[in-house]
N, C-alpha and C. Protein backbone atom coordinates (compact mmCIF):
# COMPACT_ATOMS: atom_id res chain seq x y z
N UNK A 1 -64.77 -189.05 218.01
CA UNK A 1 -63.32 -189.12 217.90
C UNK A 1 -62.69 -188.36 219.07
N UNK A 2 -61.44 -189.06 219.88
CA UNK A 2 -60.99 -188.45 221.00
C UNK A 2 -59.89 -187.63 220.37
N UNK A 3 -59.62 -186.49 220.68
CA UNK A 3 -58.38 -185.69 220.53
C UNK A 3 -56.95 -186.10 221.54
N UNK A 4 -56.36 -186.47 220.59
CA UNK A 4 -55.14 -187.06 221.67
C UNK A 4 -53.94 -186.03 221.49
N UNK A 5 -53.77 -185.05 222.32
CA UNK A 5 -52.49 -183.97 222.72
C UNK A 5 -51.27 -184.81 222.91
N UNK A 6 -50.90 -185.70 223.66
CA UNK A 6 -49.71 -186.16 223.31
C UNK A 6 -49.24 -187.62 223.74
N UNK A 7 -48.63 -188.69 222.95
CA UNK A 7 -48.66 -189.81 223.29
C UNK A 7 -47.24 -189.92 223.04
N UNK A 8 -47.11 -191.15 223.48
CA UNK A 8 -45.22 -192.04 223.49
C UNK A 8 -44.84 -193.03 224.09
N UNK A 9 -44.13 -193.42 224.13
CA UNK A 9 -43.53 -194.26 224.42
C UNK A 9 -42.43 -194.35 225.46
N UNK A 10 -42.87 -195.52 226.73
CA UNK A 10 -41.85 -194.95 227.74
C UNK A 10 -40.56 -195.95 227.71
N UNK A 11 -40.57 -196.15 226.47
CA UNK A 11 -38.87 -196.72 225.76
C UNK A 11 -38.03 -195.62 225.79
N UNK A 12 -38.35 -193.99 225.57
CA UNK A 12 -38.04 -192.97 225.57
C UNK A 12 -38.55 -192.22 226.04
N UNK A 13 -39.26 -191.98 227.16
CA UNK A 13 -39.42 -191.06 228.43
C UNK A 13 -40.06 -191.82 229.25
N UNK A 14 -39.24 -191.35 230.63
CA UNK A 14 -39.72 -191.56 231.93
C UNK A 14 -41.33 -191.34 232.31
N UNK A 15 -42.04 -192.42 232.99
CA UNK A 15 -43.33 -191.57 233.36
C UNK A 15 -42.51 -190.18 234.01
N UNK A 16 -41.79 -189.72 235.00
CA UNK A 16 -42.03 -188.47 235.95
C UNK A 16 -41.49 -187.47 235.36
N UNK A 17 -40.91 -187.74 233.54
CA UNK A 17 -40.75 -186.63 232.61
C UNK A 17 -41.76 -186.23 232.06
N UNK A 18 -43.16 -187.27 232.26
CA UNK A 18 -44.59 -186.90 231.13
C UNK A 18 -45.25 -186.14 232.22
N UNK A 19 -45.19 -186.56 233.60
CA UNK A 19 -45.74 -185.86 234.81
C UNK A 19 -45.47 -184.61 234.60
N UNK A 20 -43.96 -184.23 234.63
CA UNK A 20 -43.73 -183.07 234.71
C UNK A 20 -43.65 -182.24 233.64
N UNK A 21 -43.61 -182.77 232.46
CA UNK A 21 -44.35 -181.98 231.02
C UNK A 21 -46.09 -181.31 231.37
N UNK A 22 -46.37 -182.32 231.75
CA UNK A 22 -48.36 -182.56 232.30
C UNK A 22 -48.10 -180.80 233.13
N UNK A 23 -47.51 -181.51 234.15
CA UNK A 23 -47.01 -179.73 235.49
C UNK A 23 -47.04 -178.49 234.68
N UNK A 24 -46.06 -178.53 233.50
CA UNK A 24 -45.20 -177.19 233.38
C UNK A 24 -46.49 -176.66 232.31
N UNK A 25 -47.30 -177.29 231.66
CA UNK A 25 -48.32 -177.37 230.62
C UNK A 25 -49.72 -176.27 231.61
N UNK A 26 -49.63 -176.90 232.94
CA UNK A 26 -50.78 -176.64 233.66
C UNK A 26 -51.66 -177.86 232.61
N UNK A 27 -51.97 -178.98 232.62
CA UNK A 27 -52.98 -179.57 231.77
C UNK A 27 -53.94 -179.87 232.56
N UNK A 28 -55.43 -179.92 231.56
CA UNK A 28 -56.53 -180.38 232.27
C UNK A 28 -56.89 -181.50 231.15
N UNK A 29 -56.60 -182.94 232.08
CA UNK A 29 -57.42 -184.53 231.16
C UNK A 29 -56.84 -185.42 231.83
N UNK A 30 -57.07 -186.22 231.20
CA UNK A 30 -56.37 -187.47 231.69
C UNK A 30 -55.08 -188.17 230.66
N UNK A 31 -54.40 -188.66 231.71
CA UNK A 31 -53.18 -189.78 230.98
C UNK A 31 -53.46 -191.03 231.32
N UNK A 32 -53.64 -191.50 229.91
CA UNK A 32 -53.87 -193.23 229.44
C UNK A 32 -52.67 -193.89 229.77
N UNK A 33 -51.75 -194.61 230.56
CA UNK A 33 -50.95 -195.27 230.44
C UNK A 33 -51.05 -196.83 230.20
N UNK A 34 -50.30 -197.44 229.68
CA UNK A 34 -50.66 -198.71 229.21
C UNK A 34 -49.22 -199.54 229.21
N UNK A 35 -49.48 -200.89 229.89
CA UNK A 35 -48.04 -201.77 229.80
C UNK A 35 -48.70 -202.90 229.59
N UNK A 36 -48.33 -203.87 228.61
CA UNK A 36 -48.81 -205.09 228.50
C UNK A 36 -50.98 -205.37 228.66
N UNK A 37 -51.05 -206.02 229.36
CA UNK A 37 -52.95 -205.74 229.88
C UNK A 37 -53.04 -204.83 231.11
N UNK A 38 -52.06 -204.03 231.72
CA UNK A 38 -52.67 -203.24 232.65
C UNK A 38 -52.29 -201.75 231.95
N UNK A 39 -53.39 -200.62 232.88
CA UNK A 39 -53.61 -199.61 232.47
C UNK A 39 -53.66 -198.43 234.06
N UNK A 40 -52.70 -197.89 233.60
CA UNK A 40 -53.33 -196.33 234.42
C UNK A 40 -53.73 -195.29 234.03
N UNK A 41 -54.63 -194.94 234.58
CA UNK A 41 -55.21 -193.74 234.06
C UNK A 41 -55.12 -192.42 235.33
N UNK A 42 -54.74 -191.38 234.63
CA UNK A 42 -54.12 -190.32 235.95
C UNK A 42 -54.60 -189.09 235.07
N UNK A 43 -55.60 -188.41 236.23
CA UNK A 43 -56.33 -187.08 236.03
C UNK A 43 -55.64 -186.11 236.51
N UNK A 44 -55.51 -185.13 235.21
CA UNK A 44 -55.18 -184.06 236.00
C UNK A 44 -55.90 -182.63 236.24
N UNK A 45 -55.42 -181.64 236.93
CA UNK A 45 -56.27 -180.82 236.84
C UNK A 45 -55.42 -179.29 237.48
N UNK A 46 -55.58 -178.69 235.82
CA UNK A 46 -54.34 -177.38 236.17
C UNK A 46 -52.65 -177.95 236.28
N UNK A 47 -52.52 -179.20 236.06
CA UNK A 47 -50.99 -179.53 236.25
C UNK A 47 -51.11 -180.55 236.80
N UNK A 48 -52.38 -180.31 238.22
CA UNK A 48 -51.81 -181.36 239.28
C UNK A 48 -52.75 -182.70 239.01
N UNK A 49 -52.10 -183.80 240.16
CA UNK A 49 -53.11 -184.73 239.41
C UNK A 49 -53.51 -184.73 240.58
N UNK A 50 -55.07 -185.56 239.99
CA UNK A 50 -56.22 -185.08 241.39
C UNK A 50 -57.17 -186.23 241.18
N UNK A 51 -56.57 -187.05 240.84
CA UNK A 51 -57.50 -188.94 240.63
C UNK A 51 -56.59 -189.42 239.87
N UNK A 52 -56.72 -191.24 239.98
CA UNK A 52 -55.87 -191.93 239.68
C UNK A 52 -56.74 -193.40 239.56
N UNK A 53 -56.79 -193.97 238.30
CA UNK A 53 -57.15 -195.56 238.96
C UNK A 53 -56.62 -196.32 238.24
N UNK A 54 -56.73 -197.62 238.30
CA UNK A 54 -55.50 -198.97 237.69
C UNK A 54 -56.42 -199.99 237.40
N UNK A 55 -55.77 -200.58 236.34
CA UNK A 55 -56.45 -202.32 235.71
C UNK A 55 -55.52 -203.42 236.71
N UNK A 56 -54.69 -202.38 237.37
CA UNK A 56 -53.26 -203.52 237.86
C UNK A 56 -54.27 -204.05 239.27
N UNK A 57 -53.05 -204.63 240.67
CA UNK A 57 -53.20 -205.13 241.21
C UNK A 57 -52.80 -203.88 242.15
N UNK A 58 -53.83 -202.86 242.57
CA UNK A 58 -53.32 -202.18 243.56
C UNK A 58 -53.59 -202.18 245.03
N UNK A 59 -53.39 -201.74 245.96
CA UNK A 59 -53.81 -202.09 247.51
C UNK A 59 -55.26 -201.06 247.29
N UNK A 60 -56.01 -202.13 247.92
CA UNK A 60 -57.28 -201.17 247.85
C UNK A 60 -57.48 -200.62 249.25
N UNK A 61 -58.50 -199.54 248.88
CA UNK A 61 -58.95 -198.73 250.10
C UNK A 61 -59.25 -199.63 251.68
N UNK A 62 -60.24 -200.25 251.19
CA UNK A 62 -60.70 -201.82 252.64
C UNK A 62 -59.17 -202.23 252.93
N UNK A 63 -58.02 -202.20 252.29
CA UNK A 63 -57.19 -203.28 252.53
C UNK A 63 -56.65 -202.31 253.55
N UNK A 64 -56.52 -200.87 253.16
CA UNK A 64 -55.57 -199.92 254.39
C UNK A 64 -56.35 -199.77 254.79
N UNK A 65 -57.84 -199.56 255.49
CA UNK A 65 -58.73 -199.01 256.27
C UNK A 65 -58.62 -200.96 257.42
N UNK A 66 -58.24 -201.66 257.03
CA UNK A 66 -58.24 -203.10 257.69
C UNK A 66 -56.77 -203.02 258.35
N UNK A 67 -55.84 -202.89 257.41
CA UNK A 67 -54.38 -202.67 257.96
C UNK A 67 -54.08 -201.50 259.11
N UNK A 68 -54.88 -200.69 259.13
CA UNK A 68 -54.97 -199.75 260.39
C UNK A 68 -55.34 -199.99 261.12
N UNK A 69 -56.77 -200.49 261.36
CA UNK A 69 -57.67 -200.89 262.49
C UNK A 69 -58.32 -200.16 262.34
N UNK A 70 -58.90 -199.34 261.00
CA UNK A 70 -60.01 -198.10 261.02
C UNK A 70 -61.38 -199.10 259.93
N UNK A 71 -61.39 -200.29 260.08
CA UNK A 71 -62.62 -201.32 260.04
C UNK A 71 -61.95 -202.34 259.67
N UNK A 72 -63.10 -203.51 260.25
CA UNK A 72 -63.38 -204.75 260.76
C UNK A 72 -62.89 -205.50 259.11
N UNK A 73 -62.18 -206.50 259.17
CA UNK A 73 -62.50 -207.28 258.01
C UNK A 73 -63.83 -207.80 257.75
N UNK A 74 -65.24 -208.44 258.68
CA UNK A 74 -66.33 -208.56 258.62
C UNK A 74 -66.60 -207.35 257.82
N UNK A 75 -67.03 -206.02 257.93
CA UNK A 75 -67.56 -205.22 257.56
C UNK A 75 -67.10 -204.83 256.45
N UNK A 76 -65.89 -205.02 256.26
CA UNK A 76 -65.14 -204.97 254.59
C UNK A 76 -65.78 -205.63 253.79
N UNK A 77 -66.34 -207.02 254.27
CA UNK A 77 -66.75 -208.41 253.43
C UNK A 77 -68.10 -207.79 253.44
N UNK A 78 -68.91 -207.36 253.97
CA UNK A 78 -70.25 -207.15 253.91
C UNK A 78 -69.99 -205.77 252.64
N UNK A 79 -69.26 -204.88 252.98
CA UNK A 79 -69.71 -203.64 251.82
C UNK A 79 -68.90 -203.96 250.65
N UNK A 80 -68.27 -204.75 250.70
CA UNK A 80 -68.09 -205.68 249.21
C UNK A 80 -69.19 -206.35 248.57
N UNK A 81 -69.89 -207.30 249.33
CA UNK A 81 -70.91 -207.92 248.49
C UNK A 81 -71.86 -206.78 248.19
N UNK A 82 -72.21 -205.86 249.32
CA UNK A 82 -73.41 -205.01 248.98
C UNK A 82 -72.90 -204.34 247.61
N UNK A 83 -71.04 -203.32 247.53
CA UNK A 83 -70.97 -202.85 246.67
C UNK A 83 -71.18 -204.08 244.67
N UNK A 84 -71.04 -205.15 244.91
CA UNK A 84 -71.17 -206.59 243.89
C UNK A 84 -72.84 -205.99 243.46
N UNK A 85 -73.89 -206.12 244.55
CA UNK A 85 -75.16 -205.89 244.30
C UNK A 85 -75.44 -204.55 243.68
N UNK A 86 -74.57 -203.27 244.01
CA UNK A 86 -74.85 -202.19 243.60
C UNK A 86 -73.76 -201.50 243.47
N UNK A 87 -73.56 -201.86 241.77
CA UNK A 87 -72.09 -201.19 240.69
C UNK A 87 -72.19 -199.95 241.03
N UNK A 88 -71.07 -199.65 241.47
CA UNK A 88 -71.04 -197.85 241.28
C UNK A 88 -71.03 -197.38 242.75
N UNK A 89 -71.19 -197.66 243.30
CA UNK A 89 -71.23 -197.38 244.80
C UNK A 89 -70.13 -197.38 245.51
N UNK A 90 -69.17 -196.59 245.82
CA UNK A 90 -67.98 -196.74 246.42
C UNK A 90 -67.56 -197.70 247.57
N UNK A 91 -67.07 -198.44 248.20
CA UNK A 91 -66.42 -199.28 249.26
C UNK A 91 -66.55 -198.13 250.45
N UNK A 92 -65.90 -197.54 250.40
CA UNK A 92 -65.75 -196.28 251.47
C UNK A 92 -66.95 -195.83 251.82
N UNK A 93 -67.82 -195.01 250.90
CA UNK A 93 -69.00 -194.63 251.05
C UNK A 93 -69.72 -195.64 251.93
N UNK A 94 -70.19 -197.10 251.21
CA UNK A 94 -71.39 -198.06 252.13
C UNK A 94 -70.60 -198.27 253.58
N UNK A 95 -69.08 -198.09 253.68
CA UNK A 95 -68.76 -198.34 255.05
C UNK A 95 -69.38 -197.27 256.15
N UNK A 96 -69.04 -196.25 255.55
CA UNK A 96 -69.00 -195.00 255.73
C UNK A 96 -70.94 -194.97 256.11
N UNK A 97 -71.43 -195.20 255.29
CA UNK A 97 -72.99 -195.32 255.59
C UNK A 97 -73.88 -196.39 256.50
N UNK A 98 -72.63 -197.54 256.52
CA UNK A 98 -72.77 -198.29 257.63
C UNK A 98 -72.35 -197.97 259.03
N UNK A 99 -71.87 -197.03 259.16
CA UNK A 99 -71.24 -196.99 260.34
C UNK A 99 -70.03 -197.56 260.93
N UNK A 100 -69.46 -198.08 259.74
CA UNK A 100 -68.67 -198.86 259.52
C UNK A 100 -67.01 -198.27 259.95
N UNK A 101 -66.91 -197.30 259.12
CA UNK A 101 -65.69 -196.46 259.04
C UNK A 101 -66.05 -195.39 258.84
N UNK A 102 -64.86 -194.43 259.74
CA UNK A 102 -65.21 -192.53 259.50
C UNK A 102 -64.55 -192.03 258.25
N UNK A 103 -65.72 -191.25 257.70
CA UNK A 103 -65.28 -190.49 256.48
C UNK A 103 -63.77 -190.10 256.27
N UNK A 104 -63.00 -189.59 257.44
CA UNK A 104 -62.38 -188.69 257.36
C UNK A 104 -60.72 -190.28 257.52
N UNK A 105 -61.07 -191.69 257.73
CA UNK A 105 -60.30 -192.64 257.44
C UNK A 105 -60.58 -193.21 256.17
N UNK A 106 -61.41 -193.19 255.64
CA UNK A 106 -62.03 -193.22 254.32
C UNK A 106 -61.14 -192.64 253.01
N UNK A 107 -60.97 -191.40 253.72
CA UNK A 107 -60.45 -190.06 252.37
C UNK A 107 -59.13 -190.28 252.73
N UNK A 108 -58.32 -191.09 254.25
CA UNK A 108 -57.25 -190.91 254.43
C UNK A 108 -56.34 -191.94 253.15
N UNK A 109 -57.78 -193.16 253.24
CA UNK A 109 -57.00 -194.44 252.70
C UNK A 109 -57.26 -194.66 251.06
N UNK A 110 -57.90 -193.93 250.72
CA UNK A 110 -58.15 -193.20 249.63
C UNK A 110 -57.41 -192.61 248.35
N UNK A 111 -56.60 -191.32 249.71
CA UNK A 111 -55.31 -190.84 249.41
C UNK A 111 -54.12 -191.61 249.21
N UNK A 112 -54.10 -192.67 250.00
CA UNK A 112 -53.04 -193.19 250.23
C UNK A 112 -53.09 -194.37 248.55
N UNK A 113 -54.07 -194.81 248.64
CA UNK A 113 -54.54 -195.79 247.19
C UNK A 113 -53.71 -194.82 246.18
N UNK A 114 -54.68 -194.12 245.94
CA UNK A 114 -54.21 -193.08 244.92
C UNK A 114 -52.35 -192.61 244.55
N UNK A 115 -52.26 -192.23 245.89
CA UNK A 115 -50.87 -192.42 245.63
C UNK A 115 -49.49 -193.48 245.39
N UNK A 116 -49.96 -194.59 245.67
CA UNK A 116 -49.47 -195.70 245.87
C UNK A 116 -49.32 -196.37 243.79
N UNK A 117 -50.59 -195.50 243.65
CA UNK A 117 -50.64 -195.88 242.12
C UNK A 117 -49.51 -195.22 241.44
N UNK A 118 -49.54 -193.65 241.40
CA UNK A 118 -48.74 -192.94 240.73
C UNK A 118 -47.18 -193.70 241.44
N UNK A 119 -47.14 -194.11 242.63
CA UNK A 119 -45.75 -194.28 243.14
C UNK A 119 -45.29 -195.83 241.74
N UNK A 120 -46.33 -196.34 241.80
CA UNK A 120 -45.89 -197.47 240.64
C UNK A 120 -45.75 -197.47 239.39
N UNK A 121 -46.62 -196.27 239.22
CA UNK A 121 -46.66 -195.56 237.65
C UNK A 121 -44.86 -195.93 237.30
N UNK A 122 -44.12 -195.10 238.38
CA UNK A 122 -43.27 -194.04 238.43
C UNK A 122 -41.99 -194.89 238.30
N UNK A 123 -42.34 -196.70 238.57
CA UNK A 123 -41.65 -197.79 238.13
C UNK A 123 -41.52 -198.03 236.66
N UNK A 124 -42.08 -197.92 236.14
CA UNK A 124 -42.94 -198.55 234.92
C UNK A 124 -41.46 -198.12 234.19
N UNK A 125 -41.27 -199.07 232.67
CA UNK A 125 -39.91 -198.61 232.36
C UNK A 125 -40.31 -199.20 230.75
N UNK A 126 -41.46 -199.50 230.61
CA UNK A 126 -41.97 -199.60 229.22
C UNK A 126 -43.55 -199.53 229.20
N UNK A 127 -44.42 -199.46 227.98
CA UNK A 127 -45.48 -199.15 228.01
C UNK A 127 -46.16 -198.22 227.03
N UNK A 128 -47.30 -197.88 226.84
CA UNK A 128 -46.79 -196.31 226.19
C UNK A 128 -48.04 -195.09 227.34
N UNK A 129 -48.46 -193.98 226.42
CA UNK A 129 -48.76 -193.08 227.11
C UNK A 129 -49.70 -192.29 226.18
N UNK A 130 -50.89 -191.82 226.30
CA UNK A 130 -51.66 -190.54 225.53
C UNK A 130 -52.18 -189.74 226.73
N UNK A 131 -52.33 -188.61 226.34
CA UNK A 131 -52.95 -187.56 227.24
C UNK A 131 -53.85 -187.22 226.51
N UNK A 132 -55.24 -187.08 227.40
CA UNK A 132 -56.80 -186.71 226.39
C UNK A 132 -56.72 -185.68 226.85
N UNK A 133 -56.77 -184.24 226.63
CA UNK A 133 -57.39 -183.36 227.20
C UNK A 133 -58.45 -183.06 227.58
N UNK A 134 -59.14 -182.68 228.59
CA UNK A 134 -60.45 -182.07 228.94
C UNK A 134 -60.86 -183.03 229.77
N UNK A 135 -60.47 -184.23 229.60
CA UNK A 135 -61.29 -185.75 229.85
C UNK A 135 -61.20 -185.38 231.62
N UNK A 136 -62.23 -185.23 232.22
CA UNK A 136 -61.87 -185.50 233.68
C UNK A 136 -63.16 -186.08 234.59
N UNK A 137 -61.77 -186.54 236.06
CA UNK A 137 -62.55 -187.68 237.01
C UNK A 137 -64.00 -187.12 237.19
N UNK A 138 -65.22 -187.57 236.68
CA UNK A 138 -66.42 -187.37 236.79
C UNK A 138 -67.10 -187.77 238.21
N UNK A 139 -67.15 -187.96 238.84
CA UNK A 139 -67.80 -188.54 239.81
C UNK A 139 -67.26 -188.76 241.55
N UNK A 140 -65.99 -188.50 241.52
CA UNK A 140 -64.55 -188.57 242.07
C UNK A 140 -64.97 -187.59 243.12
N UNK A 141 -65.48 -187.97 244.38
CA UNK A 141 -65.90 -187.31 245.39
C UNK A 141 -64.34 -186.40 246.21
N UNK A 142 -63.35 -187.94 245.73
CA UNK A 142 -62.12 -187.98 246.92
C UNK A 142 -60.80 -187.55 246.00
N UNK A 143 -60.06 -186.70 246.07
CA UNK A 143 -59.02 -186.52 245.14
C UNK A 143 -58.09 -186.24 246.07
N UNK A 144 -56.94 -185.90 244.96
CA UNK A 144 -55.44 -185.78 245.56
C UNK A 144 -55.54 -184.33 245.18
N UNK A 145 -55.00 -183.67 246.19
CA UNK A 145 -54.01 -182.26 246.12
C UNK A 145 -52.79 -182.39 247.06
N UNK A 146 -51.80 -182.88 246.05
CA UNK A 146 -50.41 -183.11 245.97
C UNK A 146 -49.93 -182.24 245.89
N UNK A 147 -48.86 -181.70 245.49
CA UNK A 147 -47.74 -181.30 245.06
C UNK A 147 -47.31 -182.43 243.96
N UNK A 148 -46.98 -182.61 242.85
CA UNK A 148 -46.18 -183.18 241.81
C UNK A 148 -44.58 -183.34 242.30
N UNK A 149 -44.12 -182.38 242.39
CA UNK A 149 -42.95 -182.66 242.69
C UNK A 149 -42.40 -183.79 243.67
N UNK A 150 -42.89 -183.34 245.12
CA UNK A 150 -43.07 -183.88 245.96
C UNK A 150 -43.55 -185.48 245.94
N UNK A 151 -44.55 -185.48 245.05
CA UNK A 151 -44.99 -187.33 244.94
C UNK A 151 -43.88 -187.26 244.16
N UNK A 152 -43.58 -186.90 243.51
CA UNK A 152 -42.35 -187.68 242.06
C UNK A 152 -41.13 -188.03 243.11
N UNK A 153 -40.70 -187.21 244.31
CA UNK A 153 -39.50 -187.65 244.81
C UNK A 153 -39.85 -188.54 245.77
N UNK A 154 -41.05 -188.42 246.16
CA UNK A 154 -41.22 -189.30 247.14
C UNK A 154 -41.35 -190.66 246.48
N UNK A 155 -41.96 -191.09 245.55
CA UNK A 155 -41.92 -192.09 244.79
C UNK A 155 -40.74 -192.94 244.24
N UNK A 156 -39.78 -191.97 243.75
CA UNK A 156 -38.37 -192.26 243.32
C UNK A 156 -37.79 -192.37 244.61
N UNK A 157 -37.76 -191.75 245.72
CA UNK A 157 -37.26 -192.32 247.31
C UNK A 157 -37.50 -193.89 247.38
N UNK A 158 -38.81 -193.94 247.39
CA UNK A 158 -39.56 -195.42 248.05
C UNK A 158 -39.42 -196.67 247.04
N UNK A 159 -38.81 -196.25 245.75
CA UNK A 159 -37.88 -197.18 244.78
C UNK A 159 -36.81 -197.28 244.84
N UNK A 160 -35.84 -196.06 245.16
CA UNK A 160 -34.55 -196.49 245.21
C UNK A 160 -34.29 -197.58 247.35
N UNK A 161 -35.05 -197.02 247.89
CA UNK A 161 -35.41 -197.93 248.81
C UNK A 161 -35.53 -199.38 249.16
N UNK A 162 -36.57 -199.93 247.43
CA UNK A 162 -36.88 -201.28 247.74
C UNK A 162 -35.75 -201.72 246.90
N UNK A 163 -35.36 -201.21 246.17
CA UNK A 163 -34.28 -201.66 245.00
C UNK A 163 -32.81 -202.04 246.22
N UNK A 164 -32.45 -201.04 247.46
CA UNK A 164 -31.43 -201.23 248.32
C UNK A 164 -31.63 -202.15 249.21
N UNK A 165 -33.00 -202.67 250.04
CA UNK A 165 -33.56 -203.73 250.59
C UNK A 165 -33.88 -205.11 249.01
N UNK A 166 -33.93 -205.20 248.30
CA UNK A 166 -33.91 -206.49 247.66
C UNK A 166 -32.21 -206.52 247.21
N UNK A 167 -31.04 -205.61 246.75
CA UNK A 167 -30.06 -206.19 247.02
C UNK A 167 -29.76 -206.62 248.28
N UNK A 168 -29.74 -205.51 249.16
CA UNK A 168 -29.90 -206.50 250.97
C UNK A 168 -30.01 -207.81 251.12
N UNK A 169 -30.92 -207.78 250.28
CA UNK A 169 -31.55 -209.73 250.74
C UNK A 169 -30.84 -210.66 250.20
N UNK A 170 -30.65 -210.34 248.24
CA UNK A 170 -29.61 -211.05 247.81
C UNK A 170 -28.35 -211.19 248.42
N UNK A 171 -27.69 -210.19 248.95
CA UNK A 171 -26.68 -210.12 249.63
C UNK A 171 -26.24 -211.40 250.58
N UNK A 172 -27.44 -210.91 251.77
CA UNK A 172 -27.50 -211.88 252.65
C UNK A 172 -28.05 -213.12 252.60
N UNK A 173 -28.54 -213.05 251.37
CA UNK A 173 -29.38 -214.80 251.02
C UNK A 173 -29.05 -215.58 250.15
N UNK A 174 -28.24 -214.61 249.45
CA UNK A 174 -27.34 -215.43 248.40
C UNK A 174 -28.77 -215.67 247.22
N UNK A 175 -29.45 -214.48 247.58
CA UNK A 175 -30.77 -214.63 246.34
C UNK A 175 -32.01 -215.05 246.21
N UNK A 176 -31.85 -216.48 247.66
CA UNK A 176 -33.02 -216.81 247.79
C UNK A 176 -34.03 -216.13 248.38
């Protein structure tokens, strides 16, 4: 049986009010979030969160390590199938062991995944929420040391952003 510290509903709280409950708590586990069939799950550790992963559709690591020029789409496609042959094996890592891509673009694009999640969390406007305590990223070579605050505004920046560029468009497109 899992011990569940605190669950709800984000009909009545914001994810970046459960974040910052999570902060002021100092908590160590994870938060289950859930909307329809997708799921986030966000580790924390002492407050902060320090792993993140999604059932959704997020930009993966290969996709920003390709969008930079810090590896080849060939070599993306190769440590994909290898990672298909061998579950559990990180993308980054077999690049990384191929010679593929440097560690240190690896952990950049990594970071950036990771955050990109919580930045969508931070959309979310129904769903619900449990926090497990204790529960943490096991295996999680690559983490975030954020600041909370800081992602929460930066997140709420880069929304009120796309929200002012898609009226923009309506504006000028009349919607289409």
């Amino acid at each position: 049986m899992t011990f569940v510290a605190l669950e709800g509903d984000l009909a009545h709280f914001f994810p970046s009010e459960v974040l910052q409950l999570l902060q002021l708590a100092q908590a160590n586990g994870r938060l289950e979030v859930t909307r329809d069939e997708e799921r986030v799950d966000l580790y924390f550790d002492r407050g902060r969160p320090v792993f993140a992963r999604t059932s959704g559709l997020a930009v993966r690591a290969g996709e920003i390590l390709m969008h930079r020029g810090q590896a080849q789409p060939q070599a993306v496609a190769r440590a994909l199938e290898r990672q298909r042959a061998e579950p559990g094996k990180r993308l980054g890592q077999i690049l990384v062991d191929q010679g593929e891509a440097r560690a240190e673009h690896v952990r950049d694009a990594v970071h950036e995944v990771l955050r990109r999640i919580v930045y969508g969390l931070l959309l979310w406007r129904n769903g619900s929420f449990r926090f497990v305590p204790g529960d943490v990223a096991v295996g999680e070579d690559i983490q975030l040391d954020l600041d909370l605050d800081r992602l929460i505004l930066e997140g709420l920046r880069l929304a009120d952003q796309e929200r002012a560029e898609r009226a923009e468009r309506v504006r000028t497109t009349g919607g289409a």
